[in-house]
Structures are given as C-alpha cells and as structure tokens.
C-alpha atoms as a PDB file:
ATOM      1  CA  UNK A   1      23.185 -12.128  -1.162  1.00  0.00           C
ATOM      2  CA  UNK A   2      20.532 -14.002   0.945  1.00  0.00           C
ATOM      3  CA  UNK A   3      16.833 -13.788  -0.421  1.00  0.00           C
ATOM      4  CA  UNK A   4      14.362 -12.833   1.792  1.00  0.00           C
ATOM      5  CA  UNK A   5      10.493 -13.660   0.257  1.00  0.00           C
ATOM      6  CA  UNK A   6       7.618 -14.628   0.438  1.00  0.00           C
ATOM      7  CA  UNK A   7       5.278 -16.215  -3.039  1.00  0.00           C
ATOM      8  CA  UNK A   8       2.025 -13.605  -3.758  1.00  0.00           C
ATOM      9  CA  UNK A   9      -0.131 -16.447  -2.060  1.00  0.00           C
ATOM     10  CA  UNK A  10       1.656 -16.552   1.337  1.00  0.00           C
ATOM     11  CA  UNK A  11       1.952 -12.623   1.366  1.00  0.00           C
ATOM     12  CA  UNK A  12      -1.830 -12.589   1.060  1.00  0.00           C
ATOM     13  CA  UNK A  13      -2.706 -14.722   3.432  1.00  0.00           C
ATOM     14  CA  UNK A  14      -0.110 -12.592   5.779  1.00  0.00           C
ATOM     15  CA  UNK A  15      -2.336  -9.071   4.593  1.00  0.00           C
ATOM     16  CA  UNK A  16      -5.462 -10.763   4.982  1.00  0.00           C
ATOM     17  CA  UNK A  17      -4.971 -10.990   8.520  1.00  0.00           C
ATOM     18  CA  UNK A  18      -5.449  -6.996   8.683  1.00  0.00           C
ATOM     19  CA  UNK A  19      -9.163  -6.600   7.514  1.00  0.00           C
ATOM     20  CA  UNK A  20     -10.604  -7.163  10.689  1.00  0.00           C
ATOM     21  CA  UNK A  21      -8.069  -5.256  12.534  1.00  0.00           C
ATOM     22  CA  UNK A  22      -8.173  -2.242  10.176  1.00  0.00           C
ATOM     23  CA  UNK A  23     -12.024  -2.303  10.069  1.00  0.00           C
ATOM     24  CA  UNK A  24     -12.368  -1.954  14.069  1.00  0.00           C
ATOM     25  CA  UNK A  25      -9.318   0.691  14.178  1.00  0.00           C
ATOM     26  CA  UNK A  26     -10.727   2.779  11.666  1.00  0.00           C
ATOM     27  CA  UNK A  27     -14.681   2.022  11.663  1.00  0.00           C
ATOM     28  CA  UNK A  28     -14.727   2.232  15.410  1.00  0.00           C
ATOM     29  CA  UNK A  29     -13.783   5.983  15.755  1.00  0.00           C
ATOM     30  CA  UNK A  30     -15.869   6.973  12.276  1.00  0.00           C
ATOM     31  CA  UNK A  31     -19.131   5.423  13.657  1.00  0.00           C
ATOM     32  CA  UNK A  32     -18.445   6.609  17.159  1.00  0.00           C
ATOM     33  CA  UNK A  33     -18.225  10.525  15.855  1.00  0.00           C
ATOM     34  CA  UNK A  34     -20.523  10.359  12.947  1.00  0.00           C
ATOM     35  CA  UNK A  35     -23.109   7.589  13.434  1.00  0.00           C
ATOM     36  CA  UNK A  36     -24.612   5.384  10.545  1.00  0.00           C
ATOM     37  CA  UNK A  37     -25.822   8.760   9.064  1.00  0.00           C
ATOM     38  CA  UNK A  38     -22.960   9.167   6.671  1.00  0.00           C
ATOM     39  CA  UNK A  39     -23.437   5.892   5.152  1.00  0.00           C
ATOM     40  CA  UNK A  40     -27.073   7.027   4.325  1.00  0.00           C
ATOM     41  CA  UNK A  41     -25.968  10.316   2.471  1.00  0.00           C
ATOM     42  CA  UNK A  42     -24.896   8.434  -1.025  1.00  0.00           C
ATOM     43  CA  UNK A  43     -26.198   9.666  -3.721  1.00  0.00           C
ATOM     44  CA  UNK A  44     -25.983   7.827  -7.110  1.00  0.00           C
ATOM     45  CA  UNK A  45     -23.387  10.535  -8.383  1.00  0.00           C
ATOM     46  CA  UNK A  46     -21.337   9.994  -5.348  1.00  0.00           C
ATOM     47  CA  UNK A  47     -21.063   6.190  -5.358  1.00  0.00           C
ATOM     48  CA  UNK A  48     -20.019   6.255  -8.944  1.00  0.00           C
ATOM     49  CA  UNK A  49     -17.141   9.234  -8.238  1.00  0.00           C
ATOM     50  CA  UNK A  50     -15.984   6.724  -5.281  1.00  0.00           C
ATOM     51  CA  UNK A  51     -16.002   4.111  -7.900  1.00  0.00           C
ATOM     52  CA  UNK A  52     -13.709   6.479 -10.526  1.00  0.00           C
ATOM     53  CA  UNK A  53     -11.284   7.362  -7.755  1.00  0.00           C
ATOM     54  CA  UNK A  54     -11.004   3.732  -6.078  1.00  0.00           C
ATOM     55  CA  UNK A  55      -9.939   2.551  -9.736  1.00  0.00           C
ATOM     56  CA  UNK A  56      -7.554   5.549 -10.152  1.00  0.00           C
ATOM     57  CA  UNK A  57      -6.526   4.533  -6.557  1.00  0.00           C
ATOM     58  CA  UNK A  58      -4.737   1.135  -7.943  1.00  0.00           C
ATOM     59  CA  UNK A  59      -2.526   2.601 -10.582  1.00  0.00           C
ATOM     60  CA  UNK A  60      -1.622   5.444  -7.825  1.00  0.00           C
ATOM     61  CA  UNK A  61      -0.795   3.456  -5.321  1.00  0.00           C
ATOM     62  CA  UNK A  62       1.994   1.565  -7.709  1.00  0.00           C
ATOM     63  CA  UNK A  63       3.401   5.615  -8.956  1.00  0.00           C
ATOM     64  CA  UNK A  64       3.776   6.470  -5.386  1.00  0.00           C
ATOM     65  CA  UNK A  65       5.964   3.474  -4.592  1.00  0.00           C
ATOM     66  CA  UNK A  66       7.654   4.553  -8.135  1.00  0.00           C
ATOM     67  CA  UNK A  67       8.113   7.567  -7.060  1.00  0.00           C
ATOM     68  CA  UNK A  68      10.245   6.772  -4.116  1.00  0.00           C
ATOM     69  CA  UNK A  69      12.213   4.469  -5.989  1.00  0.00           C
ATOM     70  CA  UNK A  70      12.967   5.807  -8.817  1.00  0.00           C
ATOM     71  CA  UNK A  71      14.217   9.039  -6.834  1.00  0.00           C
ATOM     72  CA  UNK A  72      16.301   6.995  -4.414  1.00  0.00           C
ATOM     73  CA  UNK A  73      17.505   3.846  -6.943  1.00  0.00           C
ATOM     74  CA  UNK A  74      21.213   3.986  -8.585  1.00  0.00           C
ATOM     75  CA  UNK A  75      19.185   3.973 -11.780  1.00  0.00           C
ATOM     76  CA  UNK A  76      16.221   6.360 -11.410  1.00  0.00           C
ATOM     77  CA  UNK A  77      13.402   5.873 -13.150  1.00  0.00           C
ATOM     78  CA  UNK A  78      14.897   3.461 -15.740  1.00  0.00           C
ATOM     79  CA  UNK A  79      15.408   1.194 -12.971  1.00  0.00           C
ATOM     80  CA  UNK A  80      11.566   0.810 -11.988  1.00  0.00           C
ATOM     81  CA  UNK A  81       9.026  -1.121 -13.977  1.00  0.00           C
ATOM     82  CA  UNK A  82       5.261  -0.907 -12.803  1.00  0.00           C
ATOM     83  CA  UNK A  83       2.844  -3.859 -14.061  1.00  0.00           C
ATOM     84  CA  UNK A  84       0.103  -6.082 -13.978  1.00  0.00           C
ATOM     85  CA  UNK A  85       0.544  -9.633 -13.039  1.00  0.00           C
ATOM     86  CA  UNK A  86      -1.811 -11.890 -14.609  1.00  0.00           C
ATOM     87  CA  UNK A  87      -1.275 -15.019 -13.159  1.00  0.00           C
ATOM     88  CA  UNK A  88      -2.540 -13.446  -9.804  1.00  0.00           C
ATOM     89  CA  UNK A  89      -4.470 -10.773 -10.851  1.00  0.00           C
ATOM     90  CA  UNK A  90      -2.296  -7.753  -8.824  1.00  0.00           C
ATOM     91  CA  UNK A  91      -0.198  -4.957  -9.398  1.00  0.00           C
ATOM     92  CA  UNK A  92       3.054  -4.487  -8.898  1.00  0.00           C
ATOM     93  CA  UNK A  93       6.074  -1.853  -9.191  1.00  0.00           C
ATOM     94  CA  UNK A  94       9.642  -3.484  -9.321  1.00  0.00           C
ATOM     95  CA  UNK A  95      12.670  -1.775  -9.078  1.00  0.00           C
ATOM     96  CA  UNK A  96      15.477  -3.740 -10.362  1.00  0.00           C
ATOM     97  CA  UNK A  97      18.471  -1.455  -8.887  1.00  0.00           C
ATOM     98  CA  UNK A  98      19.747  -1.835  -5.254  1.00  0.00           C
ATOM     99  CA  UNK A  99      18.150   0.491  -2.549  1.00  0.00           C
ATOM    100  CA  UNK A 100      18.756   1.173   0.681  1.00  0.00           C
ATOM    101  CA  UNK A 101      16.386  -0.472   3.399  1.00  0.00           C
ATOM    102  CA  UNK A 102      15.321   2.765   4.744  1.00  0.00           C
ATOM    103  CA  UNK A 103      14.251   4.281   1.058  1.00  0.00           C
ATOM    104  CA  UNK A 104      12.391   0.654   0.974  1.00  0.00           C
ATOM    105  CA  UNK A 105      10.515   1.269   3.753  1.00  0.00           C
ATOM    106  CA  UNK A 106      10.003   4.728   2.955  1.00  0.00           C
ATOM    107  CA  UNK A 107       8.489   3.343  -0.879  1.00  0.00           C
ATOM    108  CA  UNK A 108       6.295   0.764   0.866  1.00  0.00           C
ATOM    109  CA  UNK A 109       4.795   3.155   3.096  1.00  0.00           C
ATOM    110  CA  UNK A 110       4.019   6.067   1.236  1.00  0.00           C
ATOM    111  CA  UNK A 111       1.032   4.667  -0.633  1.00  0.00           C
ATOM    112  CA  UNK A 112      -0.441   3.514   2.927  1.00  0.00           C
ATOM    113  CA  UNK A 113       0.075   7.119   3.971  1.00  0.00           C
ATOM    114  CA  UNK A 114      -1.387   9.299   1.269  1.00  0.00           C
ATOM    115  CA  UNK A 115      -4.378   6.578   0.114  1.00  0.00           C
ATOM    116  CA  UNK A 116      -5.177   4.857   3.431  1.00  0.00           C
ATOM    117  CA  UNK A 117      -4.273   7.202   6.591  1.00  0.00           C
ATOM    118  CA  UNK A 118      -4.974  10.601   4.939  1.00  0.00           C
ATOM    119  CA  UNK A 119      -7.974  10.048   3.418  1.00  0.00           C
ATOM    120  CA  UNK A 120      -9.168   8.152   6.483  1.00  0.00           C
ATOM    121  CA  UNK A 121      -7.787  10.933   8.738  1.00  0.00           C
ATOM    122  CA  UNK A 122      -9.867  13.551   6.635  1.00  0.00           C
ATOM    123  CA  UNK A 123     -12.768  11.793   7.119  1.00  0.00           C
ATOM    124  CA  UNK A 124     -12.832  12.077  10.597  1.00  0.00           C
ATOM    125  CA  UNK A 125     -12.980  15.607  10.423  1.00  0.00           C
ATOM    126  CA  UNK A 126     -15.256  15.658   6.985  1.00  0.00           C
ATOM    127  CA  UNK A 127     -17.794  13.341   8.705  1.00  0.00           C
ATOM    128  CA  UNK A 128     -17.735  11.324   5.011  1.00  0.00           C
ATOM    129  CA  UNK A 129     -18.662   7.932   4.731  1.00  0.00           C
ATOM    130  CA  UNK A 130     -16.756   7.644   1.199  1.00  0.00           C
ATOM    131  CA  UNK A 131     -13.482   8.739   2.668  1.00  0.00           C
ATOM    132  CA  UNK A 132     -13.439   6.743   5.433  1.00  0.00           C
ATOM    133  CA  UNK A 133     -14.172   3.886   3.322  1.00  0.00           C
ATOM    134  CA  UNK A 134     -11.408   4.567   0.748  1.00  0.00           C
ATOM    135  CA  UNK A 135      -9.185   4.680   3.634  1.00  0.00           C
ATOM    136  CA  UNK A 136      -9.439   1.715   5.026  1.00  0.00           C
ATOM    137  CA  UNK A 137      -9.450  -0.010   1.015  1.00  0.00           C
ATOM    138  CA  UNK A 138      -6.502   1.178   0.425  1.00  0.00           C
ATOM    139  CA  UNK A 139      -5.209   0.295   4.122  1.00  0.00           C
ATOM    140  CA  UNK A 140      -6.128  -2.845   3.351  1.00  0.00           C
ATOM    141  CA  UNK A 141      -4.401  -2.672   0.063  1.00  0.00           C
ATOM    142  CA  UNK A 142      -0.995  -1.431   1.806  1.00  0.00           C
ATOM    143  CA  UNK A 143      -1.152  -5.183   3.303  1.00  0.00           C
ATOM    144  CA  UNK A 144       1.003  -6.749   1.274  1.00  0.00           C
ATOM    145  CA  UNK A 145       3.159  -4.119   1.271  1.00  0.00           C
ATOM    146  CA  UNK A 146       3.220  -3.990   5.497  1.00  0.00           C
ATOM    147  CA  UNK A 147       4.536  -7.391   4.874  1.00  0.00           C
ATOM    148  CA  UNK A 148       7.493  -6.254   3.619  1.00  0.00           C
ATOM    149  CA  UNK A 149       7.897  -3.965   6.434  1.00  0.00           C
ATOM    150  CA  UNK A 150       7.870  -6.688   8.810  1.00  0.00           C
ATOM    151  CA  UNK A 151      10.543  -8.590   6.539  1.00  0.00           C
ATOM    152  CA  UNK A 152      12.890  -5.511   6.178  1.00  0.00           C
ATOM    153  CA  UNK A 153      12.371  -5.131  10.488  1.00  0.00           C
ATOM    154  CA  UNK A 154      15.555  -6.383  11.225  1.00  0.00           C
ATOM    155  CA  UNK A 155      17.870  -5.689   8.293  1.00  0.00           C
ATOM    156  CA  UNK A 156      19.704  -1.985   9.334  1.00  0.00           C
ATOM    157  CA  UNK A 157      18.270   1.080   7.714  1.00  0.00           C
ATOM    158  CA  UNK A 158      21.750   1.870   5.718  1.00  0.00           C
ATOM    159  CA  UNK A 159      22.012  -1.566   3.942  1.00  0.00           C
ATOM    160  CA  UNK A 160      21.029  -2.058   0.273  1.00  0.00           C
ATOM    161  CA  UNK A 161      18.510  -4.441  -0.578  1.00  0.00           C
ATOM    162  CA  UNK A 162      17.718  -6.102  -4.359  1.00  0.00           C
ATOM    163  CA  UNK A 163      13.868  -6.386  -4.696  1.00  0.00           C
ATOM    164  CA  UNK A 164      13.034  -9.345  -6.264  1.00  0.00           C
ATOM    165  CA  UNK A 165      11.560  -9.944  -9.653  1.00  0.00           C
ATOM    166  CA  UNK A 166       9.101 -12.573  -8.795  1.00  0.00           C
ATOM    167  CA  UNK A 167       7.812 -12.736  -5.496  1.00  0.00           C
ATOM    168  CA  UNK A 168       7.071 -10.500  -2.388  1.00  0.00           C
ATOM    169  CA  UNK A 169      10.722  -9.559  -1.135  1.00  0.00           C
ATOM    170  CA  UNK A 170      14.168  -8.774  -1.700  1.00  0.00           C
ATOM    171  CA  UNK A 171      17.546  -9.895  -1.592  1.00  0.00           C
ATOM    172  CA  UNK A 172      19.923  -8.284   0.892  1.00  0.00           C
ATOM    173  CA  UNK A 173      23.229  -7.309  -0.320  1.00  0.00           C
ATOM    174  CA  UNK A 174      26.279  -8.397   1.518  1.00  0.00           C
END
C-alpha cells in the first residue's frame, strides 16, 4: 500500500486557493446577466430559508458522498461512517472498505455537482441572488474534496484505493 494524504490543515490551505477563482467564475456571469438587482430582492423570510437550506446543505453534502460509497464499497453502507470532527471543526464521511478510483472520484464530485454547479447553473436562468450564492458556498465547500481529485489524477481509474481514517487521502492498493 503507499499512502497518499494530506493533514485537514494543508488540504485547506490547498481549497482556500479556490475562493477567488470560484467567486470571478461564477459572480462574473451572475452580475453580468442580472445586475446588483438580485442582491437587493431579500426579504427577511428569504435570508432566513437560505440560512435553513445552507445548514441542511452540510449534512447533504456528506450523504451524497455516502451515497456513492456505500453503493460502490465491498461493504455497502456498513462500510461508511459520516461524522463530525471536533478537533477541526469539519465534516467528514469515511468509508473504510476499498473502492475503486473512478467510484472515488465519482463520490467526491457528486456533492460539487448537485450543491455547487446546479444550483449555481439554475440561477443563471432564475436570475436569484440566493442560488447563485449557495452555489458558489458549496463550490467552495467541494474544495477540499477537489483536492482529492487532484491526488487521485494519476492513479488509473480501475485501481482500488483505501481512504484513510485520519487525514485527507487514501491509500492505494497494490
């Protein structure tokens, strides 16, 4: 096996590297199609419903990479825990059965797809402030998990991969 990993610490410094990026990407087209008007449209009902479903966003975001593992992993759902880490205050989902790299990648990117690019997508068309701004949270939250990506970029789609229990990473099986 050879360990591939990174502590929470370096992976965030990694992620944080994407805010600005992500910001320009997705603010640039938003304010170029809808102006500063959408930001103006909040009501006090509609900042506290973006407030519901940005918390509801964090648990969600850990089920959907769940979901792909636990589908995928020799031991289903048994073999994937989802948790809090205290010591540095993020969320995690660990699956503790081998995978293959391409069901990995598949797991880390689902959560950027459905919370980040679709709701950011929609807003293009919806003209909504909130969305777009959800989108590009939980782009930003996909960070750590693009980090992975960029680990698992030159380990072949077909090999199995151990994630580990501790850090950001995984062990690649011989």
């Amino acid at each position: 096996m050879t360990e591939i990993s990174l502590t929470i610490e370096e992976t965030a410094k990694k992620a944080a590297g994407l805010i600005i990026p992500a910001l320009f990407a997705t603010g640039i087209p938003f304010f170029v199609l809808h102006g500063k008007s959408p930001f103006f449209d909040w009501s006090l009902y509609d900042v506290f419903l973006f407030m519901i479903l940005l918390i509801v966003g964090v648990p969600m975001h850990e089920l959907l990479h769940a979901l792909i593992f636990g589908v995928f992993a020799r031991g289903g759902f048994k073999s994937v825990k989802i948790g809090w880490d205290r010591s540095t205050y993020t969320p995690y989902c660990h699956c503790s059965a081998p995978i293959r790299v391409l069901y990995y990648r598949l797991g880390a990117l689902l959560p950027l797809i459905i919370l980040g690019v679709v709701p950011f997508v929609g807003s293009l068309f919806l003209g909504s402030f909130g969305w777009w701004l959800f989108g590009y949270i939980y782009i930003i939250a996909a960070g750590g998990d693009l980090v992975a990506l960029k680990m698992l970029k030159s380990i072949p789609a077909h090999t199995k991969v151990l994630d580990h229990p501790h850090k950001m990473g995984f062990f690649v099986l011989d």
